[in-house]
PDB file of N, CA and C in Angstrom:
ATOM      1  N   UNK A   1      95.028  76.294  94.562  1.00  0.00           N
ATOM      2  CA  UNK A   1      96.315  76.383  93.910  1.00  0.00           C
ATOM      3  C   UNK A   1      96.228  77.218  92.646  1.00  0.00           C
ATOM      4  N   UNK A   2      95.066  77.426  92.110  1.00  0.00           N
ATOM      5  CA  UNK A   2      95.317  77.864  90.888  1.00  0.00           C
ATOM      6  C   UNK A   2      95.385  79.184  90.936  1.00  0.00           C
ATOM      7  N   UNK A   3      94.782  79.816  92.353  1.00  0.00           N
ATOM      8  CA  UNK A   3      94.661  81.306  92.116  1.00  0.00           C
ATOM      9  C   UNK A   3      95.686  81.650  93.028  1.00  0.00           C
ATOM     10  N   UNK A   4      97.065  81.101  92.934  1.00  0.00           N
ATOM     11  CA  UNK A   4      97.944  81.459  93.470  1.00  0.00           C
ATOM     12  C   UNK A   4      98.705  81.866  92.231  1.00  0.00           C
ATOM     13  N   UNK A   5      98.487  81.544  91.078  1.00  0.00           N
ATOM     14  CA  UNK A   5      98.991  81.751  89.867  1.00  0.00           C
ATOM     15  C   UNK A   5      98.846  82.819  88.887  1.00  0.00           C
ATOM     16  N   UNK A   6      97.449  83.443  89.807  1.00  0.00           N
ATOM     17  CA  UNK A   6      96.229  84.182  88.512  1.00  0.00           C
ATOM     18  C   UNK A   6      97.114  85.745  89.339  1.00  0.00           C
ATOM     19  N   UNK A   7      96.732  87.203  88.415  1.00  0.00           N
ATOM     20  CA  UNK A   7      96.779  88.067  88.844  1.00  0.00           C
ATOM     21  C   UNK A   7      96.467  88.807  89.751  1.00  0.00           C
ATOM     22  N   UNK A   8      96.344  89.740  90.485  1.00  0.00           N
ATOM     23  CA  UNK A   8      96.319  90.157  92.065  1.00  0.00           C
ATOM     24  C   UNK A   8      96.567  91.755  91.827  1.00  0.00           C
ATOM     25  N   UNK A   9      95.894  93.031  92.155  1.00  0.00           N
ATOM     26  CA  UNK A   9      95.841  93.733  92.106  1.00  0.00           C
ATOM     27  C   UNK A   9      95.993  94.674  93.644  1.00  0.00           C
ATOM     28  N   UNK A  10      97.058  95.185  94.139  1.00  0.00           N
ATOM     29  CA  UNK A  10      97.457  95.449  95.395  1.00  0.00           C
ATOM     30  C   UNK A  10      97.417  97.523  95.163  1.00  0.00           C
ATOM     31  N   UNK A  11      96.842  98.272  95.214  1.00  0.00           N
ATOM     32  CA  UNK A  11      96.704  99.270  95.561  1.00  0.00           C
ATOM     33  C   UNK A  11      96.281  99.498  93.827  1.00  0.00           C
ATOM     34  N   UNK A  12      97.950 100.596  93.330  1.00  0.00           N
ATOM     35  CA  UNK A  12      97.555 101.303  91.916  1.00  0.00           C
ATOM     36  C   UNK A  12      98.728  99.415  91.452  1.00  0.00           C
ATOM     37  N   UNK A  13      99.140  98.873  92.105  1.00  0.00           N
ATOM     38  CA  UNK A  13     100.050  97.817  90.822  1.00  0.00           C
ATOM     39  C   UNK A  13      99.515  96.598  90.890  1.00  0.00           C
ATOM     40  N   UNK A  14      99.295  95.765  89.946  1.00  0.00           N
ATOM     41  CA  UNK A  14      98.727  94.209  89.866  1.00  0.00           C
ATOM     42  C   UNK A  14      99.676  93.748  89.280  1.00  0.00           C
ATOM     43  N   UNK A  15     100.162  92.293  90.567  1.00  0.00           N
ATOM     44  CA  UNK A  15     101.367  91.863  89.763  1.00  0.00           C
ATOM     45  C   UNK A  15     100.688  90.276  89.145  1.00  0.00           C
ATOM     46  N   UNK A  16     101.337  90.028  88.266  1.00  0.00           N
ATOM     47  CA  UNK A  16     100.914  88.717  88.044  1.00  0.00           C
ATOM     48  C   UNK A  16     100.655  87.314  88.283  1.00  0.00           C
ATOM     49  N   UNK A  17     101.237  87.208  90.150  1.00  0.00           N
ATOM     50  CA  UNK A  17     100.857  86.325  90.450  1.00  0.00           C
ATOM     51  C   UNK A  17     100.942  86.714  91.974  1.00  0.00           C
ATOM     52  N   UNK A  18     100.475  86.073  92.657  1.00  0.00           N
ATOM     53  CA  UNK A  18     100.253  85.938  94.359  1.00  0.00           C
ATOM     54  C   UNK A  18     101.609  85.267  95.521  1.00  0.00           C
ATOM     55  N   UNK A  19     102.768  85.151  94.624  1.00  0.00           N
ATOM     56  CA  UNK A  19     103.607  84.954  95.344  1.00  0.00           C
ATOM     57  C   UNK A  19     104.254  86.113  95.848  1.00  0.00           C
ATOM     58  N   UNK A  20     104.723  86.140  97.135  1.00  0.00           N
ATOM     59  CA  UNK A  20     105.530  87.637  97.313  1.00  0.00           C
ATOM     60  C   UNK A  20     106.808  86.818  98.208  1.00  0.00           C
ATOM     61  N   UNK A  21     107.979  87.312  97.659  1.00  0.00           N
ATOM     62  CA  UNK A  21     109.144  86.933  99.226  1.00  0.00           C
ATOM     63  C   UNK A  21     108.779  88.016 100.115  1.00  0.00           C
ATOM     64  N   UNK A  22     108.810  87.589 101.455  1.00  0.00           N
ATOM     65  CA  UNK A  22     108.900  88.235 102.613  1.00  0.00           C
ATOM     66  C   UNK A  22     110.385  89.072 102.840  1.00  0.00           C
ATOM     67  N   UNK A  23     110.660  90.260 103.920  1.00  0.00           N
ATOM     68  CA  UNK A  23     111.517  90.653 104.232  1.00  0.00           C
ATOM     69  C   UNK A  23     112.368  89.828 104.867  1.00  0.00           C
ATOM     70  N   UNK A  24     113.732  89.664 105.017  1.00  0.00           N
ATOM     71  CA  UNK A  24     114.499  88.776 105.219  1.00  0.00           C
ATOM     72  C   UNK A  24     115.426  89.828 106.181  1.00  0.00           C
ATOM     73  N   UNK A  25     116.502  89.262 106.768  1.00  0.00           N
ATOM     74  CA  UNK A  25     117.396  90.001 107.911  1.00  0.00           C
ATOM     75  C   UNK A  25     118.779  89.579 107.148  1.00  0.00           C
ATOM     76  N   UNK A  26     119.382  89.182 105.785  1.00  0.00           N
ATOM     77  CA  UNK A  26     120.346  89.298 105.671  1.00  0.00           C
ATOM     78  C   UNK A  26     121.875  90.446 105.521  1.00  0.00           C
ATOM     79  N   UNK A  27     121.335  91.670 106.630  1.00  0.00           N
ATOM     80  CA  UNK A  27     122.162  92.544 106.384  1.00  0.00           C
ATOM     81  C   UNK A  27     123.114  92.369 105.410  1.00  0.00           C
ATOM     82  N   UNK A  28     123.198  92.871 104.390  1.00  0.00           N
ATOM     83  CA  UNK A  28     124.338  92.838 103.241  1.00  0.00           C
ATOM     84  C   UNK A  28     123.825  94.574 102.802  1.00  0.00           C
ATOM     85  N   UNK A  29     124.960  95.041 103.802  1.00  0.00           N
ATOM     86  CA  UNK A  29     124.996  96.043 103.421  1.00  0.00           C
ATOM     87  C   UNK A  29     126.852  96.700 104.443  1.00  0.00           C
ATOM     88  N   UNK A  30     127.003  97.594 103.201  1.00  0.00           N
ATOM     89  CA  UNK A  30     128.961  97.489 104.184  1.00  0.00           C
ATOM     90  C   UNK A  30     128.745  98.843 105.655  1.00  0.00           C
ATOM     91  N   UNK A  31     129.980  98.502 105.953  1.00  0.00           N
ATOM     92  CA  UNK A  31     130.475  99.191 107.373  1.00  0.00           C
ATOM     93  C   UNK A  31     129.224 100.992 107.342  1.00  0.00           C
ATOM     94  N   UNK A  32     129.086 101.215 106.277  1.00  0.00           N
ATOM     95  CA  UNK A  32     128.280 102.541 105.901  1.00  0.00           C
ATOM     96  C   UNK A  32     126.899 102.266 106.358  1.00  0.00           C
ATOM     97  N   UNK A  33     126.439 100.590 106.435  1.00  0.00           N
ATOM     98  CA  UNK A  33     125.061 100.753 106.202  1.00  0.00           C
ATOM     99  C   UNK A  33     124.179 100.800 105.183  1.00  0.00           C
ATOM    100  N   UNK A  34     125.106 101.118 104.362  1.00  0.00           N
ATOM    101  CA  UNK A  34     123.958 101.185 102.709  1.00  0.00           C
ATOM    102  C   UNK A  34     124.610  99.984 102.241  1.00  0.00           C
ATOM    103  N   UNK A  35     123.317  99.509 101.477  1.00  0.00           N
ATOM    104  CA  UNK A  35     123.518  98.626 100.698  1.00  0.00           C
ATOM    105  C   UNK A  35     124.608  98.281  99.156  1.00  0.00           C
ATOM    106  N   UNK A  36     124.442  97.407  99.487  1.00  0.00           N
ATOM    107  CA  UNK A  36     126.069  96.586  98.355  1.00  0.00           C
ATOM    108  C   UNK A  36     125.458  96.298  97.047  1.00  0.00           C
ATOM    109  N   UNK A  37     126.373  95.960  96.081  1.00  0.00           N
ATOM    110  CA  UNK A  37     126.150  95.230  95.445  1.00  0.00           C
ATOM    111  C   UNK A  37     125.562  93.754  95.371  1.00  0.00           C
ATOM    112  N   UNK A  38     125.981  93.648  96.755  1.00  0.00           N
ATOM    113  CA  UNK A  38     125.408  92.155  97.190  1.00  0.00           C
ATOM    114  C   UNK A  38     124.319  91.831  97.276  1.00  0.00           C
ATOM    115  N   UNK A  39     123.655  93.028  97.527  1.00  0.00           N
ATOM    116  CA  UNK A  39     121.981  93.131  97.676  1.00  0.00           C
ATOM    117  C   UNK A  39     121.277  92.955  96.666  1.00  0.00           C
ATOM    118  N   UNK A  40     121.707  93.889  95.916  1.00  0.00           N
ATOM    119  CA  UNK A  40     121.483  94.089  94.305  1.00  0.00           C
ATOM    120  C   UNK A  40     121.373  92.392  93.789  1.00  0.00           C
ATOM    121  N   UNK A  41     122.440  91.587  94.219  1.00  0.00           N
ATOM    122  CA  UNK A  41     122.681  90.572  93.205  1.00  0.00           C
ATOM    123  C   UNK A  41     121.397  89.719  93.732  1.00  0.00           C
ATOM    124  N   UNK A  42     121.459  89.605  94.990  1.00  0.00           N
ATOM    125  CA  UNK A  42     121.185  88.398  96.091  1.00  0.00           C
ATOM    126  C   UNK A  42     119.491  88.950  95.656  1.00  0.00           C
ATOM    127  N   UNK A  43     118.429  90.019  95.498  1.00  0.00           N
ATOM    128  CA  UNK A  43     117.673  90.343  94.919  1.00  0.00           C
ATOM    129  C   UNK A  43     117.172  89.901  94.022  1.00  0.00           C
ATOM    130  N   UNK A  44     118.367  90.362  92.757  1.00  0.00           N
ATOM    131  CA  UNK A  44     117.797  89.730  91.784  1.00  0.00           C
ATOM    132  C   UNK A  44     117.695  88.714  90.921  1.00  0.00           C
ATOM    133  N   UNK A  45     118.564  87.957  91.906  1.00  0.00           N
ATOM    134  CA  UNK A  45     118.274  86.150  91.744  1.00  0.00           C
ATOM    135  C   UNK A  45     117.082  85.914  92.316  1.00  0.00           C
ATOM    136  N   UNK A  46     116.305  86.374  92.632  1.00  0.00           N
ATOM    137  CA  UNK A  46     115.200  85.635  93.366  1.00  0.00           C
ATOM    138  C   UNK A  46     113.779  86.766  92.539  1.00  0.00           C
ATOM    139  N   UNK A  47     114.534  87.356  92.113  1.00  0.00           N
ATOM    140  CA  UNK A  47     112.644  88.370  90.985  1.00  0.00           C
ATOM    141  C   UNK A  47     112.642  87.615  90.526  1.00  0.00           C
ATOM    142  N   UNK A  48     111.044  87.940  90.178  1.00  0.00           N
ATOM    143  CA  UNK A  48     110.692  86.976  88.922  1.00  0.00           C
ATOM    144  C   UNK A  48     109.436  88.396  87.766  1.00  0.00           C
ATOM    145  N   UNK A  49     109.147  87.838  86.998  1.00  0.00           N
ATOM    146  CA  UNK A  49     108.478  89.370  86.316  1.00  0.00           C
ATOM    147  C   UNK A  49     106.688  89.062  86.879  1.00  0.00           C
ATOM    148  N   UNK A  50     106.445  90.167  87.870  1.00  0.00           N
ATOM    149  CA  UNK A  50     105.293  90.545  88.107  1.00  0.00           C
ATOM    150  C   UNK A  50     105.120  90.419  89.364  1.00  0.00           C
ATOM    151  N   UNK A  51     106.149  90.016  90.206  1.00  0.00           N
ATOM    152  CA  UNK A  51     106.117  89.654  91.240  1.00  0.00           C
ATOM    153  C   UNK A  51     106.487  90.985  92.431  1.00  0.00           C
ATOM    154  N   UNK A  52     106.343  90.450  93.756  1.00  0.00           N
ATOM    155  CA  UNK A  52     106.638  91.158  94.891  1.00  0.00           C
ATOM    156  C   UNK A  52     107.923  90.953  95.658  1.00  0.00           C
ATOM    157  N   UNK A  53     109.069  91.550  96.435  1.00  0.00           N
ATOM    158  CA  UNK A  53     109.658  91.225  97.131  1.00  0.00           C
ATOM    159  C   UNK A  53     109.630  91.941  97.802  1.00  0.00           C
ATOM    160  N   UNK A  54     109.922  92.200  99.158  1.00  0.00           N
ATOM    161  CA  UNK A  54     109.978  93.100 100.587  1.00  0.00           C
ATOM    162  C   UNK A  54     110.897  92.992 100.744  1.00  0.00           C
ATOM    163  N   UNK A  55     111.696  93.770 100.495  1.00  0.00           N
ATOM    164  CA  UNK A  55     113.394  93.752 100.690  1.00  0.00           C
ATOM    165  C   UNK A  55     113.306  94.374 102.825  1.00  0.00           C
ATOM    166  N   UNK A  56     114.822  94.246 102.933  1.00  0.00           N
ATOM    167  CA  UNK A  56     115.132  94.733 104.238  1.00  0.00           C
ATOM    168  C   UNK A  56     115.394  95.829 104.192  1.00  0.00           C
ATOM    169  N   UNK A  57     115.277  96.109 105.465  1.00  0.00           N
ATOM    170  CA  UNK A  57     115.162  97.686 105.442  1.00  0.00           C
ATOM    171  C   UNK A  57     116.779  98.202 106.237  1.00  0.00           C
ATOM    172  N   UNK A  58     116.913  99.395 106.005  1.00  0.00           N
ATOM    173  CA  UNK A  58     118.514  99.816 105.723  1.00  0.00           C
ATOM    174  C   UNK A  58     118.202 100.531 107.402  1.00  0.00           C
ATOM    175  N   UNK A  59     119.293 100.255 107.759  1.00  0.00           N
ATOM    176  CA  UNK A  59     119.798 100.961 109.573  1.00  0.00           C
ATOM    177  C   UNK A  59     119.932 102.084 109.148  1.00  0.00           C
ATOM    178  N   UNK A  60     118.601 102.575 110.157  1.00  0.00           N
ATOM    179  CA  UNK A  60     118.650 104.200 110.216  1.00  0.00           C
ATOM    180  C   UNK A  60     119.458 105.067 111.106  1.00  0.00           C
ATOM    181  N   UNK A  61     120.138 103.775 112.265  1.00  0.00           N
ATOM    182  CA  UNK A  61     120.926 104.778 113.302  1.00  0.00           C
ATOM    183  C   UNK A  61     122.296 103.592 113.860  1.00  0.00           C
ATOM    184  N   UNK A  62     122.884 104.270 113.847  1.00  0.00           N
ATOM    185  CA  UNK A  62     124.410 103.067 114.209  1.00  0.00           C
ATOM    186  C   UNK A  62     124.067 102.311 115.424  1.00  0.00           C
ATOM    187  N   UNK A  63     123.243 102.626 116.565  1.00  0.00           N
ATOM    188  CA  UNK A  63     122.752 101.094 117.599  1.00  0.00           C
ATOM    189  C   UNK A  63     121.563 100.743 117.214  1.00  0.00           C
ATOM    190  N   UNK A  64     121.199 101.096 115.758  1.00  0.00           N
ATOM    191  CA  UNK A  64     119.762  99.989 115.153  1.00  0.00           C
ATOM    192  C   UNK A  64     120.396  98.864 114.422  1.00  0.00           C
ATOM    193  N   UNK A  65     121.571  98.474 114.398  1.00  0.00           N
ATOM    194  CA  UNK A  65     121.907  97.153 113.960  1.00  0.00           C
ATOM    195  C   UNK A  65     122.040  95.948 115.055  1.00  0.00           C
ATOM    196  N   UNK A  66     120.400  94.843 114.463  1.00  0.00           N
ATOM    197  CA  UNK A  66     120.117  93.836 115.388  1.00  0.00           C
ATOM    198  C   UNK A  66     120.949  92.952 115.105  1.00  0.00           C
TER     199      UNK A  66
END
């Protein structure tokens, strides 16, 4: 448990702790495909400073929405 807490060094960035959110499937992004404000918000309620998130990744083609 404790070195879930300690720093972590992942290529050139070390964030300060070993938690990361995973990518998630909440498309929030409008009729365009690009992302909203919603993303933005829904994001950055959940950073924290030093940390990782894997955001979702944006539809590259109009029948790539699962």
């Amino acid at each position: 448990m404790s070195q879930l807490f300690s720093p972590i060094t992942v290529g050139s960035h070390t964030m300060q702790h070993r938690i990361v959110m995973a990518p998630l499937s909440r498309l929030r992004s409008g009729a365009d495909g690009m992302p909203t404000k919603l993303a933005a918000e829904y994001y950055g309620q959940r950073a924290s400073a030093g940390g990782l998130i894997v955001s979702e990744g944006t539809i590259m083609a109009e029948g790539g929405n699962g």
